[in-house]
Protein backbone atom coordinates (compact mmCIF):
# COMPACT_ATOMS: atom_id res chain seq x y z
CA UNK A 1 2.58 -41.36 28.85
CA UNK A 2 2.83 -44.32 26.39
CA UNK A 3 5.55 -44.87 23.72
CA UNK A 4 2.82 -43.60 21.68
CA UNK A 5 2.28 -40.56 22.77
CA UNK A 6 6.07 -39.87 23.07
CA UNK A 7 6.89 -41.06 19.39
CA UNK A 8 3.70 -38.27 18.12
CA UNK A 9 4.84 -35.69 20.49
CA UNK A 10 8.69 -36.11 18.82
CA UNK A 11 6.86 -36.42 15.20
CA UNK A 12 5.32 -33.31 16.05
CA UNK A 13 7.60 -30.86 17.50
CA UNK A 14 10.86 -32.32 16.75
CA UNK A 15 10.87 -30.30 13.32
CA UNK A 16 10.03 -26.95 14.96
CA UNK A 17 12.60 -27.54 17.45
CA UNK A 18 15.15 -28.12 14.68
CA UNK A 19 13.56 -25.15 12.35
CA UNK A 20 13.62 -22.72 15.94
CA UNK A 21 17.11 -23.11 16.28
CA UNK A 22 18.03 -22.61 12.71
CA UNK A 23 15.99 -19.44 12.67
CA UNK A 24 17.45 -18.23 15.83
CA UNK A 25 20.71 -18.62 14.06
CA UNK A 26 19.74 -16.83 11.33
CA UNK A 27 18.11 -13.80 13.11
CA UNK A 28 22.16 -13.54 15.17
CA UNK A 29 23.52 -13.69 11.34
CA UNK A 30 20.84 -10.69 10.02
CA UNK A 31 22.35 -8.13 12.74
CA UNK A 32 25.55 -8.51 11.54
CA UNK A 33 24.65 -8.10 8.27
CA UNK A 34 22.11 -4.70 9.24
CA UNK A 35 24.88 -3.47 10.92
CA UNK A 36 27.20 -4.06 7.91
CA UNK A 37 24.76 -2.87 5.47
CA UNK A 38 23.93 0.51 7.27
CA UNK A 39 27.95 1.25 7.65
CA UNK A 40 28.17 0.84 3.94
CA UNK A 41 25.34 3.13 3.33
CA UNK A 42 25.87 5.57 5.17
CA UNK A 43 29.68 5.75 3.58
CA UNK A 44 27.87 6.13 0.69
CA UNK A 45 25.51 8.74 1.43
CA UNK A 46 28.30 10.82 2.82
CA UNK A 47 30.39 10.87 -0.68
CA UNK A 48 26.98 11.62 -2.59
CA UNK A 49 26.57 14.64 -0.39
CA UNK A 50 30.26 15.94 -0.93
CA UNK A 51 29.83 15.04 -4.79
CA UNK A 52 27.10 17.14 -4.67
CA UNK A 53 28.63 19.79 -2.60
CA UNK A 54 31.38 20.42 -5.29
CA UNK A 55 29.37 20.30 -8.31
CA UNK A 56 27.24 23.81 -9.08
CA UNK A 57 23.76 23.32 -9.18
CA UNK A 58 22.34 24.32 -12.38
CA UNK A 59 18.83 25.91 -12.35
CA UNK A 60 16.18 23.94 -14.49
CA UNK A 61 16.24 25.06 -18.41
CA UNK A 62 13.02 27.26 -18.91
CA UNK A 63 9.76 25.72 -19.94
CA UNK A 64 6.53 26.67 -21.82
CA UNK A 65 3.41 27.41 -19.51
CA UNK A 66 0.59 24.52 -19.14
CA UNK A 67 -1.96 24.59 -22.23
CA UNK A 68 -5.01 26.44 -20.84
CA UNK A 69 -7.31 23.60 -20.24
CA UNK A 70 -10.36 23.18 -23.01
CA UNK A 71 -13.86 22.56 -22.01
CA UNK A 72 -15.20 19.46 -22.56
CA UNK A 73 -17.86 18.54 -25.61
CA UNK A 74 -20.85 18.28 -24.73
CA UNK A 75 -22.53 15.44 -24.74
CA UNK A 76 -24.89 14.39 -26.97
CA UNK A 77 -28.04 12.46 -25.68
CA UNK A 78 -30.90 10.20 -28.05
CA UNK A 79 -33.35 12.38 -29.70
CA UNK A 80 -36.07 12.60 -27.26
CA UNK A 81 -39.72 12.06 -29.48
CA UNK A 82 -42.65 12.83 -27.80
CA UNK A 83 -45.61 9.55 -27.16
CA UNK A 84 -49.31 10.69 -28.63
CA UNK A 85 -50.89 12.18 -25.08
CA UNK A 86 -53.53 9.41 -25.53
CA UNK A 87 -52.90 5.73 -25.90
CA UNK A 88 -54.71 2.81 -28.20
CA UNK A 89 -55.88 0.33 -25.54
């Protein structure tokens, strides 16, 4: 290989070398933070379901039925006029 081809080679993959390693940081850094993130939430979702457990659920207020649906108009097409049977050439 020539000093060329080494200098285009490091031009080349020297930056996703660099970027790999920074993501492959970053991926080690998001499972801590999953693992962080699910502890908190699931904290959370426990004291929603004891909230819930001591308040007494209310039944909905009553409501009026649905309107009973209405046909649609119908709909009005162009007078229709009727052509002479035979034409003027």
């Amino acid at each position: 290989m020539s000093t060329t081809d080494l200098i285009a080679a490091a031009v080349l993959f020297g930056p996703g070398a660099v970027a790999g390693a920074f993501h492959a940081r970053s991926v080690r850094g998001q499972r801590a933070d999953s693992a962080r993130v699910r502890a908190v939430l699931a904290v959370s979702a426990a004291e929603r379901a004891a909230l819930a457990e001591q308040q007494s659920p209310t039944p909905p207020p009553a409501r009026e039925s649905a309107p009973a649906p209405q046909p649609a108009p119908p709909v009005r097409l162009a007078t229709v006029i009727d052509f002479p049977a035979r034409r003027a050439a």
